[in-house]
N, C-alpha and C. Protein backbone atom coordinates (compact mmCIF):
# COMPACT_ATOMS: atom_id res chain seq x y z
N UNK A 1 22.09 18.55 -55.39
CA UNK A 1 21.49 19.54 -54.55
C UNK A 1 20.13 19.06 -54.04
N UNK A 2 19.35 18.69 -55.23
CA UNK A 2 18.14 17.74 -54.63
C UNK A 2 18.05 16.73 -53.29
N UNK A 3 19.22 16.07 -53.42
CA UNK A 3 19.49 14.81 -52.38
C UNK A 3 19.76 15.43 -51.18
N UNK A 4 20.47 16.84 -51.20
CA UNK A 4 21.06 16.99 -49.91
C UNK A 4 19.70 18.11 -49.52
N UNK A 5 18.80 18.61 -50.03
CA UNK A 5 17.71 18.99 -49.31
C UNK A 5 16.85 18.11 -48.78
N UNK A 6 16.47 16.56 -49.58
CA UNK A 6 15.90 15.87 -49.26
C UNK A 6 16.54 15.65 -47.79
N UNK A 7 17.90 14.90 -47.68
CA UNK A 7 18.19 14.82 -46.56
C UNK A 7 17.84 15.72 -45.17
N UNK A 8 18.10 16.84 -45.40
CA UNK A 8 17.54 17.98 -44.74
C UNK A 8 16.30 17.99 -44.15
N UNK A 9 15.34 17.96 -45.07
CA UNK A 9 13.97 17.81 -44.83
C UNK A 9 13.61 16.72 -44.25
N UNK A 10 14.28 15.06 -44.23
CA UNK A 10 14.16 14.29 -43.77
C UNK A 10 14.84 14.19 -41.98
N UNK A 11 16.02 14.71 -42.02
CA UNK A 11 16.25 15.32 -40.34
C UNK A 11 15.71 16.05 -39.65
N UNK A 12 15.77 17.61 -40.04
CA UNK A 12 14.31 18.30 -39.38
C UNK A 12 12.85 17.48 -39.27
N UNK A 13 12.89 17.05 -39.86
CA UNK A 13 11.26 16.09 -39.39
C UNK A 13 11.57 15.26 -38.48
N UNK A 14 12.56 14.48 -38.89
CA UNK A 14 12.92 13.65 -37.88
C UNK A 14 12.96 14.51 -36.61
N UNK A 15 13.89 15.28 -36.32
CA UNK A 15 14.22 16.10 -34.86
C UNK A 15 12.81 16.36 -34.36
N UNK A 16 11.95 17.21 -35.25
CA UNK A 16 10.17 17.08 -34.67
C UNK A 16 9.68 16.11 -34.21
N UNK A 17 9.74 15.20 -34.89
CA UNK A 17 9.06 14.30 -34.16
C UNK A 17 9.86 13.33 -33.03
N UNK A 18 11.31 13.41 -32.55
CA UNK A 18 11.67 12.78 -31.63
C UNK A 18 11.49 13.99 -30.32
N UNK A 19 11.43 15.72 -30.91
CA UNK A 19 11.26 16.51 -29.66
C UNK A 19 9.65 16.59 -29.54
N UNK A 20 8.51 16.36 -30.38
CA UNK A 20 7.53 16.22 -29.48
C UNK A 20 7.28 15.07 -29.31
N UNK A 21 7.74 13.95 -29.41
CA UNK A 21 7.69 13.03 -28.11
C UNK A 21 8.37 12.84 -27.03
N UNK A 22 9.28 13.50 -26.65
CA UNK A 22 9.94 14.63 -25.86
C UNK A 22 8.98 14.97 -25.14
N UNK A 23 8.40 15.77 -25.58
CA UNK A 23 7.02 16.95 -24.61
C UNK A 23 6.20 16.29 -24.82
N UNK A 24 5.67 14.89 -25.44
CA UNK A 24 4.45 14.01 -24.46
C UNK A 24 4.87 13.71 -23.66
N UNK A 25 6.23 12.99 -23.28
CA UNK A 25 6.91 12.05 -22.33
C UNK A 25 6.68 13.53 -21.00
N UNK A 26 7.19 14.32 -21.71
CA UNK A 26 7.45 15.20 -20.53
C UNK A 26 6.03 15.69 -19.51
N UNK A 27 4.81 15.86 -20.07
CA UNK A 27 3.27 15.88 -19.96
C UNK A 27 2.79 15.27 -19.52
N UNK A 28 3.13 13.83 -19.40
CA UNK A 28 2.65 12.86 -18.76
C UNK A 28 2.33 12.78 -17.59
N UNK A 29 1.03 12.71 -17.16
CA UNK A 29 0.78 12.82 -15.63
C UNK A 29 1.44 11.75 -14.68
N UNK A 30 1.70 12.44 -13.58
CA UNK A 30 2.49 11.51 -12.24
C UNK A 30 1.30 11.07 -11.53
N UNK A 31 1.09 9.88 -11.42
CA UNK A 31 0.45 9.76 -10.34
C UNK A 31 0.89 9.21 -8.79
N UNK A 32 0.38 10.01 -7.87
CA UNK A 32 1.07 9.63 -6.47
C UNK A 32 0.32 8.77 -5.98
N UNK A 33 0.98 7.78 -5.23
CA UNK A 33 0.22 6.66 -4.54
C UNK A 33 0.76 6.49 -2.95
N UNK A 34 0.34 6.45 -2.08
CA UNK A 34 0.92 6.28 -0.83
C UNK A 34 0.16 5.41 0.03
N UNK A 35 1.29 4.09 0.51
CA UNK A 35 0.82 2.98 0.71
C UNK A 35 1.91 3.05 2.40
N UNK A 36 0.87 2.48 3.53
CA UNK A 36 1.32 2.21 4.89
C UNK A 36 1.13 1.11 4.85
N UNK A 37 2.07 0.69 5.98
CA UNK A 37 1.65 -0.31 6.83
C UNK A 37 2.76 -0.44 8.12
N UNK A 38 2.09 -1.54 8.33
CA UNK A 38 3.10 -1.54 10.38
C UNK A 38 4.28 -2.50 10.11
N UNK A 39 4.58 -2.20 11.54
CA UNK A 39 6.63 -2.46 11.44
C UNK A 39 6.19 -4.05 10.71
N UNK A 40 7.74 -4.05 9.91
CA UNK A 40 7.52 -5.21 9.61
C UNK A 40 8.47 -6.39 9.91
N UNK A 41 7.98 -7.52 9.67
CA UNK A 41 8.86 -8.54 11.05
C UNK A 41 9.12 -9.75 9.56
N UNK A 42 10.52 -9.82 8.80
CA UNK A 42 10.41 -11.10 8.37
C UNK A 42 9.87 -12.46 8.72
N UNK A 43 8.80 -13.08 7.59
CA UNK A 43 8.78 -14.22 7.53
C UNK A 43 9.43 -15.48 7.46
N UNK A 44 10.68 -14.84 7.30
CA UNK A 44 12.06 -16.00 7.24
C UNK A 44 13.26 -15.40 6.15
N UNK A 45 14.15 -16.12 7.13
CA UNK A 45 15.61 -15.38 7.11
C UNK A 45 16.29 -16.60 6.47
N UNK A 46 16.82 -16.93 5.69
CA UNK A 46 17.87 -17.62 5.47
C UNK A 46 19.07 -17.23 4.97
N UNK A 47 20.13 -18.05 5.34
CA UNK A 47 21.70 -17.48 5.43
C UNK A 47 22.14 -16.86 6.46
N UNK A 48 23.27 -16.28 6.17
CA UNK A 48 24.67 -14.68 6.64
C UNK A 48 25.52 -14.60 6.27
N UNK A 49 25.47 -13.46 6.38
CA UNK A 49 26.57 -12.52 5.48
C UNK A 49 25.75 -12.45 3.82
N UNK A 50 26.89 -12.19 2.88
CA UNK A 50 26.30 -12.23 1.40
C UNK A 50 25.41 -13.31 1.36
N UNK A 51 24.16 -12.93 0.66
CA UNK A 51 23.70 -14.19 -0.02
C UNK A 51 21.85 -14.43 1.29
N UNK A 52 22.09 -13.85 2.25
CA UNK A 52 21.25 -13.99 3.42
C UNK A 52 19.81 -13.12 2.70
N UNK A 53 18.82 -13.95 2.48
CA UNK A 53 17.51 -13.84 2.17
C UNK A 53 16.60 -13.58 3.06
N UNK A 54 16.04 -12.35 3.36
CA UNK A 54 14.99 -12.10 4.15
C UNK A 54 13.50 -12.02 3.38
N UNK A 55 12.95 -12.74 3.61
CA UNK A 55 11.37 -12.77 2.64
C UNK A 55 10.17 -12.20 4.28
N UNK A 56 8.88 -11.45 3.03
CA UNK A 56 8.41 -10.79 4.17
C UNK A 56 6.65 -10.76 3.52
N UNK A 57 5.44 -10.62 4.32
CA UNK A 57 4.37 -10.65 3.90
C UNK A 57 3.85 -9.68 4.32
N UNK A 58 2.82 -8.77 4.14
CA UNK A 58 2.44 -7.55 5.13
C UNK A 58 1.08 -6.70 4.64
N UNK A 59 0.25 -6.93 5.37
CA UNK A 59 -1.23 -5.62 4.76
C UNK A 59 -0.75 -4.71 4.62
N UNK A 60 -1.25 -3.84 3.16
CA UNK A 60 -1.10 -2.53 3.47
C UNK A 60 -2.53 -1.58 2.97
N UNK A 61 -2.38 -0.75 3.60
CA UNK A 61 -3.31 0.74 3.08
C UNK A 61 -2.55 1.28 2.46
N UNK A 62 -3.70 1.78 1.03
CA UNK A 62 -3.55 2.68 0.06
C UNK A 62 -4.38 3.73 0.20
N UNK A 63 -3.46 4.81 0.37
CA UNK A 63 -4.30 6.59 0.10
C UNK A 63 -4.94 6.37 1.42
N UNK A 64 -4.47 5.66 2.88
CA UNK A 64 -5.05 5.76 3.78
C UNK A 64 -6.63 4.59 4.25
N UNK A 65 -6.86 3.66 3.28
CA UNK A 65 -8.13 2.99 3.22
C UNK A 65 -7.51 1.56 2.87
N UNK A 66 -7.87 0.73 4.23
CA UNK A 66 -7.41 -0.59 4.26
C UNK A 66 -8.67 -1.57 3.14
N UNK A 67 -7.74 -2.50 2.78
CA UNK A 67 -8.90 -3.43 2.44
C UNK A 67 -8.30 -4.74 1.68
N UNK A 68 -9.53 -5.85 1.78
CA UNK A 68 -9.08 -7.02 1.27
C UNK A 68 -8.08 -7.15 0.37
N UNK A 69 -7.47 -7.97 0.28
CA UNK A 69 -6.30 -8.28 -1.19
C UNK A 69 -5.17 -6.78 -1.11
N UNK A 70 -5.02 -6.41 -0.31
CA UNK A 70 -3.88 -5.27 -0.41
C UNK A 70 -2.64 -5.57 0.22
N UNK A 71 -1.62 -6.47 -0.16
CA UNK A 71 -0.72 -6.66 1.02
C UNK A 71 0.53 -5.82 0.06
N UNK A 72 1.82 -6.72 0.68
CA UNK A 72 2.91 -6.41 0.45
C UNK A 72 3.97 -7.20 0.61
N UNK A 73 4.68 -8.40 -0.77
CA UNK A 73 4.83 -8.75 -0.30
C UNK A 73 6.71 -8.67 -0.94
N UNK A 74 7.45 -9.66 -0.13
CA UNK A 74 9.19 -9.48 -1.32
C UNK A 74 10.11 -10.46 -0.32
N UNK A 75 11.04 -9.95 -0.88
CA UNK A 75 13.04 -10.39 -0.31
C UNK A 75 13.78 -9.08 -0.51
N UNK A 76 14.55 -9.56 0.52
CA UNK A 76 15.87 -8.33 0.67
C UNK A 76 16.80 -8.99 0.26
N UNK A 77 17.84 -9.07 -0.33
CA UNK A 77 19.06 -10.14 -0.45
C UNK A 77 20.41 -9.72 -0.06
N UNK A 78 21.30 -9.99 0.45
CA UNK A 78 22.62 -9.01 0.97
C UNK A 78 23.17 -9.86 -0.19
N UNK A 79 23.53 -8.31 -0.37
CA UNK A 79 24.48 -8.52 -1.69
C UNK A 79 26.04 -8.23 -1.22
N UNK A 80 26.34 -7.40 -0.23
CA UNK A 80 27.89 -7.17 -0.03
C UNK A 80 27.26 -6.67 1.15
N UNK A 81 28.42 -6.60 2.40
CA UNK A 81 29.19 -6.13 3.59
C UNK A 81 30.21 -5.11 3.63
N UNK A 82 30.54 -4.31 4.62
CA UNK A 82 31.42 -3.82 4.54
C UNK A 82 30.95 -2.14 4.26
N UNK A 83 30.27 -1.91 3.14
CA UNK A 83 30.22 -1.21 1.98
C UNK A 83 29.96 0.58 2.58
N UNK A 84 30.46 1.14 2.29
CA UNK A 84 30.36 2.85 2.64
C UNK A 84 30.24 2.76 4.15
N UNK A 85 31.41 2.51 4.65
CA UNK A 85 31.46 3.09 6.25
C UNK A 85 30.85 1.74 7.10
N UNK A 86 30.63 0.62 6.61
CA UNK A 86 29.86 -0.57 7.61
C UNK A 86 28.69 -1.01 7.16
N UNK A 87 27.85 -0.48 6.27
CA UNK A 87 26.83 -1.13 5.60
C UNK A 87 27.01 -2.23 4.67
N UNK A 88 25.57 -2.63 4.67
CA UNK A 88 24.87 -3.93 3.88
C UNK A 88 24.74 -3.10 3.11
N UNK A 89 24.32 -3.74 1.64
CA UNK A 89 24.03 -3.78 0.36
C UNK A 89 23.23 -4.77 -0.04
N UNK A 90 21.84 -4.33 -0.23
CA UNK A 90 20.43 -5.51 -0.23
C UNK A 90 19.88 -4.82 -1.97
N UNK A 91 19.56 -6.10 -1.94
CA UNK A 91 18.70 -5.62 -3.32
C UNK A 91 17.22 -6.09 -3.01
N UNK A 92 16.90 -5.43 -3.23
CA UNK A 92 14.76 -5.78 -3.24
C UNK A 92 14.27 -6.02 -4.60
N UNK A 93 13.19 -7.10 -4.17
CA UNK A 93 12.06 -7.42 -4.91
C UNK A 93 10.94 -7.19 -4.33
N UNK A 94 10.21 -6.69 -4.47
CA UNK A 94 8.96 -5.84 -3.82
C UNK A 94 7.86 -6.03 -4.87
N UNK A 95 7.12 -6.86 -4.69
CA UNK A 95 5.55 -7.09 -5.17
C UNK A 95 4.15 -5.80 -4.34
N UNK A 96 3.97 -4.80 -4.79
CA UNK A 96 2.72 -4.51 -4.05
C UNK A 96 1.94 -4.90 -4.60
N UNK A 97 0.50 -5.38 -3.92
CA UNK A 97 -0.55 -5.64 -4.54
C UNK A 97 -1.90 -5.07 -4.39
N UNK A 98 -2.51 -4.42 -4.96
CA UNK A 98 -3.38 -3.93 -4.89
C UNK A 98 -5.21 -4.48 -5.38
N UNK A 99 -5.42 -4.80 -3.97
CA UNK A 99 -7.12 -5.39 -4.17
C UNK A 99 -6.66 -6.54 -4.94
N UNK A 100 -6.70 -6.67 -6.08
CA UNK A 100 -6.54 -8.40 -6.89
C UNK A 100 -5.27 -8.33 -7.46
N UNK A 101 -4.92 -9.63 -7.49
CA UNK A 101 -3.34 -9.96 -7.95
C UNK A 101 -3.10 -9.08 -9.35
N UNK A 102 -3.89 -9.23 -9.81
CA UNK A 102 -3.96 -8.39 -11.25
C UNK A 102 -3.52 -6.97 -11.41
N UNK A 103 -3.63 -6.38 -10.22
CA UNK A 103 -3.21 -4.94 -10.13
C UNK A 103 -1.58 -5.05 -9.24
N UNK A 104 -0.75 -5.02 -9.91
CA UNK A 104 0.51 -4.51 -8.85
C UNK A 104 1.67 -3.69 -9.65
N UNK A 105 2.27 -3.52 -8.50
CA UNK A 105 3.82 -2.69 -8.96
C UNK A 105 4.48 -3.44 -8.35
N UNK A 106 5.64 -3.15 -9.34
CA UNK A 106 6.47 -4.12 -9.16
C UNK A 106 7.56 -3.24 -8.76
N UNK A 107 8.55 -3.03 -7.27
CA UNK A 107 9.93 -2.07 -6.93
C UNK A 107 11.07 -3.57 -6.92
N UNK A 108 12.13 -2.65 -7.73
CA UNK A 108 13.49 -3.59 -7.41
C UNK A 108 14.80 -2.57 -7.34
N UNK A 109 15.84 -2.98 -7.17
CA UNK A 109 16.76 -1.70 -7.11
C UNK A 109 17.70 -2.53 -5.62
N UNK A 110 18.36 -1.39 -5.60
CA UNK A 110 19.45 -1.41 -4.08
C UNK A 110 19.83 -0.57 -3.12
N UNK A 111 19.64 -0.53 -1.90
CA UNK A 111 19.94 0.19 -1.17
C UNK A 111 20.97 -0.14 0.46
N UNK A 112 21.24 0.82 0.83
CA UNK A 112 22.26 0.07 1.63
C UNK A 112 21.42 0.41 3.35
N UNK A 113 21.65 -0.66 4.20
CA UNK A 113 21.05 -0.59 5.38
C UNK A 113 22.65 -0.61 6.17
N UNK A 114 22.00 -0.59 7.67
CA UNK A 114 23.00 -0.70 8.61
C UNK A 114 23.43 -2.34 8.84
N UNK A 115 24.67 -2.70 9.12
CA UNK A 115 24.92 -4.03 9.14
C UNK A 115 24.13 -5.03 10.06
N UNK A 116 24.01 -4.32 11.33
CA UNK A 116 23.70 -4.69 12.80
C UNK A 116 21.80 -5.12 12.83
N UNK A 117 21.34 -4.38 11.76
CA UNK A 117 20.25 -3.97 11.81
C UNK A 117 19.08 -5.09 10.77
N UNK A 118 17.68 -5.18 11.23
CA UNK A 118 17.28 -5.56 9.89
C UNK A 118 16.34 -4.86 8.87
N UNK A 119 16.47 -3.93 9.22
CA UNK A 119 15.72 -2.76 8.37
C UNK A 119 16.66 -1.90 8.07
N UNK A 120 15.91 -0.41 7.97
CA UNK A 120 16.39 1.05 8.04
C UNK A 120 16.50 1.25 9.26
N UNK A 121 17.48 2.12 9.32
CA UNK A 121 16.80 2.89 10.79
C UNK A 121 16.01 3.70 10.43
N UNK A 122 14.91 4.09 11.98
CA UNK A 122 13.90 4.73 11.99
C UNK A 122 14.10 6.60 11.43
N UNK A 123 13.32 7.22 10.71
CA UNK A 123 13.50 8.07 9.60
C UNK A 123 14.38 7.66 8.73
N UNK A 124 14.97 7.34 8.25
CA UNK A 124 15.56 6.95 7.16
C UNK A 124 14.77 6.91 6.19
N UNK A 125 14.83 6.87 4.53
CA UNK A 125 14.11 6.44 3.66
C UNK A 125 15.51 5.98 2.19
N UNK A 126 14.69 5.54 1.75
CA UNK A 126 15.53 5.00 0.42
C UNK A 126 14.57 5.38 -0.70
N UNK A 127 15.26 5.43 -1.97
CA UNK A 127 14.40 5.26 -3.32
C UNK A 127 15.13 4.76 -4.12
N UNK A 128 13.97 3.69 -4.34
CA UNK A 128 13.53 2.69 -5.42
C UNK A 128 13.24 3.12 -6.87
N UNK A 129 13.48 2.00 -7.96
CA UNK A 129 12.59 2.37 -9.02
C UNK A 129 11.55 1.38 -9.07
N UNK A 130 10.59 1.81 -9.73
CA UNK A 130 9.45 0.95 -10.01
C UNK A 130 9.60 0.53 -11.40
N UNK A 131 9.91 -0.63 -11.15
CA UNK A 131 10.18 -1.43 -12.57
C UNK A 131 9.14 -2.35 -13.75
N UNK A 132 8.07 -2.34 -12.74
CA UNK A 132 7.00 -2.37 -14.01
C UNK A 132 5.57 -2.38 -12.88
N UNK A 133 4.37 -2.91 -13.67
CA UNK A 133 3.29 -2.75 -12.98
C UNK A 133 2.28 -3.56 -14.03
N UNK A 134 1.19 -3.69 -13.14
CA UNK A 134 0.11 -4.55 -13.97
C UNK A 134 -1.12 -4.22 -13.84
N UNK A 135 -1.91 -5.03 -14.71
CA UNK A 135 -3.71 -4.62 -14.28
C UNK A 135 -3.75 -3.28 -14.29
N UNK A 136 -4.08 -2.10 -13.33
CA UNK A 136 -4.75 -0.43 -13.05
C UNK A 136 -3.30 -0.32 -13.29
N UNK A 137 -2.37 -0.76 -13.03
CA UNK A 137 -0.52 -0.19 -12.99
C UNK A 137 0.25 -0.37 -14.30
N UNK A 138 -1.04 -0.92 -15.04
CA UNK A 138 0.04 -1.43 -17.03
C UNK A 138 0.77 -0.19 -16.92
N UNK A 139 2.49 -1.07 -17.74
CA UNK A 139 3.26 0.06 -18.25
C UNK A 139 4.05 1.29 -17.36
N UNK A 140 3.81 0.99 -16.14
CA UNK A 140 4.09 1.91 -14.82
C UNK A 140 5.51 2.13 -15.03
N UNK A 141 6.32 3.36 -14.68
CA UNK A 141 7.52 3.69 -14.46
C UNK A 141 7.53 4.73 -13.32
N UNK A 142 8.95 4.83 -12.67
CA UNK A 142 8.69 5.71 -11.60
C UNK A 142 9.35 5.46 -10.49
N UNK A 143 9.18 6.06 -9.90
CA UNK A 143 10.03 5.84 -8.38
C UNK A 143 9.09 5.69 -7.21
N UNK A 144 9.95 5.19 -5.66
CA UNK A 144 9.11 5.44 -4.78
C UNK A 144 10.29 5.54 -3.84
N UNK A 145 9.47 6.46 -2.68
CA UNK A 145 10.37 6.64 -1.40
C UNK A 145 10.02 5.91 -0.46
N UNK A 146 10.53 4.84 0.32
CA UNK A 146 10.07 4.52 1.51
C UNK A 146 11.09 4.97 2.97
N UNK A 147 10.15 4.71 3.71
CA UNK A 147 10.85 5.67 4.66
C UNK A 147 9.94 4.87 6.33
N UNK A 148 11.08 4.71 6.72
CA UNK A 148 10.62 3.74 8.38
C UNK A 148 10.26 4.97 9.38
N UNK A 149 9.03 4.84 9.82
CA UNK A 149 8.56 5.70 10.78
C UNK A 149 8.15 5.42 12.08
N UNK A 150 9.35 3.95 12.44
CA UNK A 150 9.44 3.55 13.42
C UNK A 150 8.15 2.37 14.05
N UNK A 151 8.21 2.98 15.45
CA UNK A 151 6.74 1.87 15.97
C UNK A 151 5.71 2.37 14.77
N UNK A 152 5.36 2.86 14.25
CA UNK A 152 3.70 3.46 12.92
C UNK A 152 4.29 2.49 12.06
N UNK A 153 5.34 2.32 11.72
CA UNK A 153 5.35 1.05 10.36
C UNK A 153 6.09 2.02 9.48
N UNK A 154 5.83 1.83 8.01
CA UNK A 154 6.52 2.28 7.46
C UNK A 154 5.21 3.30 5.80
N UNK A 155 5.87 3.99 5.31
CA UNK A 155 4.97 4.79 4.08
C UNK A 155 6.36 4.63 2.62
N UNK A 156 5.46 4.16 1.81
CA UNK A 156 5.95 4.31 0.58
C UNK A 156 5.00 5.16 -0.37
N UNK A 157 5.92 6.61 -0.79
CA UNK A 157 5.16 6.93 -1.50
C UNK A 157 5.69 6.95 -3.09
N UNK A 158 4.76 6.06 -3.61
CA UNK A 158 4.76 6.16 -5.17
C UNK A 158 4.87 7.34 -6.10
N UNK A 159 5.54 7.31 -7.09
CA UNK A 159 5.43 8.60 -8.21
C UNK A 159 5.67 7.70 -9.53
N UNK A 160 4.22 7.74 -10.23
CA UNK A 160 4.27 7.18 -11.43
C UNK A 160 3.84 7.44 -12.61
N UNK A 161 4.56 7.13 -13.65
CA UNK A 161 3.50 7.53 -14.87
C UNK A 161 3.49 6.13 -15.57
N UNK A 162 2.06 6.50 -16.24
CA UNK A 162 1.58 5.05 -17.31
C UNK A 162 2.39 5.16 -18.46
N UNK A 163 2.48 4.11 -19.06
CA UNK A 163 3.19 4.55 -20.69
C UNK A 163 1.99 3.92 -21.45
């Protein structure tokens, strides 16, 4: 009878302490970040069809305020053709960087574009996850929406929490 209260007492504690870290996780502040910049024009294309690498470099503003060391930089990769009605299937690597190399987020994930095309089309947006971060971004998780707003370029807005 002893053993099986012990047990008892040892699960209920347990359950406490995996549900309030539960409700820290859940508490955790989001922070929003929203980063522009103008249309963007690959730096170089290699391949077609599967396998076709678009790499790209680009300033951006954060929270609206341009400045040194802020770009943006990655690859798109076609991963498949065809796919839901005529789309590409690209996967991203997306470096943002913020002021010094030391600060970035890191987006990767997949989304599907138009075949014909080398972007989104204009309004469109996709979401990403944010798969890690560094420097001001340690520990980052989260998502972001980007979304083509045509000739203005494009806005990604961040939603993150620190761990």
């Amino acid at each position: 009878m002893r053993n099986l209260r012990a047990i008892v007492v040892v699960v209920v504690l347990g359950g406490l302490v995996i549900a309030g870290g539960a409700l820290f996780a859940s508490q955790q502040a989001v922070t929003e970040v929203t980063v522009t910049h103008a249309v963007v024009t690959p730096t170089g294309t290699t391949g077609t069809g599967p396998g076709t690498v678009r790499t790209f470099y680009i300033p951006i503003d954060v929270d609206g305020v341009s400045s040194d060391g802020q770009y943006l930089s990655g690859t798109l990769t076609t991963l498949a053709e065809g796919v839901n009605g005529g789309q590409e299937l690209r996967s991203s690597d997306l470096i943002f960087v913020f002021g010094e190399e030391a600060n970035q987020l890191v987006v990767g994930g997949i989304s599907l574009y138009p075949s014909a095309g080398a972007t989104l089309a204009i309004g469109e947006e996709t979401v990403r996850p944010v798969v890690g971060g560094s420097g001001s971004y340690s520990g980052a998780q989260g998502e972001v929406v980007s979304t083509n707003l045509g000739d203005q370029g494009w806005s990604h807005v961040f939603r993150i929490t620190m761990r």
